[in-house]
Protein backbone atom coordinates (compact mmCIF):
# COMPACT_ATOMS: atom_id res chain seq x y z
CA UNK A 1 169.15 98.58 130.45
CA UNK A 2 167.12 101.85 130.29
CA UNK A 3 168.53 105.51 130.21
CA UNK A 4 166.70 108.26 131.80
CA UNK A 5 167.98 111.81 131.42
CA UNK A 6 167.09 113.64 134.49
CA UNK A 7 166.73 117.42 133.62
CA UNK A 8 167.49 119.52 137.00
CA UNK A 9 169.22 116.51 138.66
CA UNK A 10 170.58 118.72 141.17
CA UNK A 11 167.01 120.47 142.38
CA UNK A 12 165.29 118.82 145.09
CA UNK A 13 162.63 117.05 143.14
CA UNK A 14 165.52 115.99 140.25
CA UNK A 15 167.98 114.74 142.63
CA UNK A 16 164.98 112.22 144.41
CA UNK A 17 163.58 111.16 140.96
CA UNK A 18 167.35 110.20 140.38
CA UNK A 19 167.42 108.21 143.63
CA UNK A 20 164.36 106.47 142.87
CA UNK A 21 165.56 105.68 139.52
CA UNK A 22 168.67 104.57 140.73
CA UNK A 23 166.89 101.98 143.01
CA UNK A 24 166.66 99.76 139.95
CA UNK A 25 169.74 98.08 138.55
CA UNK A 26 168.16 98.18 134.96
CA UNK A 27 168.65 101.58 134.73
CA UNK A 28 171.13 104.37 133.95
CA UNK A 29 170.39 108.15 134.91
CA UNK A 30 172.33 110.57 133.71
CA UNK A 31 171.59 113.94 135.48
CA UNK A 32 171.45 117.46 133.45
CA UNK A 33 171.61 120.79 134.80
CA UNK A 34 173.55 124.15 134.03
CA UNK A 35 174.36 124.60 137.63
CA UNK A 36 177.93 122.56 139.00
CA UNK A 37 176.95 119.29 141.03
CA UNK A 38 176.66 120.04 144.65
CA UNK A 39 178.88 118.62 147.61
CA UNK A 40 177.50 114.66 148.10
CA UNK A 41 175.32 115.50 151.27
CA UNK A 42 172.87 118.09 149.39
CA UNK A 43 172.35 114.99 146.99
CA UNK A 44 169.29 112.71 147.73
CA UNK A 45 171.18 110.03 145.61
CA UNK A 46 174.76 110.26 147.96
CA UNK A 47 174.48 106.91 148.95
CA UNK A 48 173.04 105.07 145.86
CA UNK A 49 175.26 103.43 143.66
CA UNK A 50 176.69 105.51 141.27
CA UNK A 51 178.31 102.95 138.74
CA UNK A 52 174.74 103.66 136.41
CA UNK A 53 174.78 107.32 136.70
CA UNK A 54 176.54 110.44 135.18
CA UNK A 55 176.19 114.01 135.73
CA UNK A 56 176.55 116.50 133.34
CA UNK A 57 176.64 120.54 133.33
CA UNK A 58 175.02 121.35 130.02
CA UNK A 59 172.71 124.36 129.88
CA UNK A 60 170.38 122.78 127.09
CA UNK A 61 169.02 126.42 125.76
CA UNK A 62 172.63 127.44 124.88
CA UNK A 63 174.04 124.14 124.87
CA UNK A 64 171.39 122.11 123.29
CA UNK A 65 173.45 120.11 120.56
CA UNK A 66 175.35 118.51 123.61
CA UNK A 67 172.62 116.56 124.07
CA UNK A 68 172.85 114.50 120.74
């Protein structure tokens, strides 16, 4: 299995390169962004399956040792 960390998984761009990602069951996406994860119909990845994916609200300039 691969793990991608998607930085800005909730922008518009992060949340379809999480979607795409997600279309593969070798891989595991874990979304990063400061902001709180938005209600499931602003997400382009709503309907994938989520079993492979976590989202976290880290802001990685103040935050950065989270990521380790």
């Amino acid at each position: 299995m691969t793990k991608y960390i998607v930085i800005g998984g909730n922008c518009f761009t992060g949340s379809h390169i999480v979607a795409a990602l997600l279309e593969s069951a070798e891989n595991e996406v874990i979304a990063i962004s400061r902001s709180i994860e938005p209600d499931p119909l602003f997400r382009a990845y709503f309907d994938c399956d989520l079993t492979r994916f976590r989202f976290e609200q880290i802001d990685i300039v103040k935050e950065f040792t989270r990521l380790q």
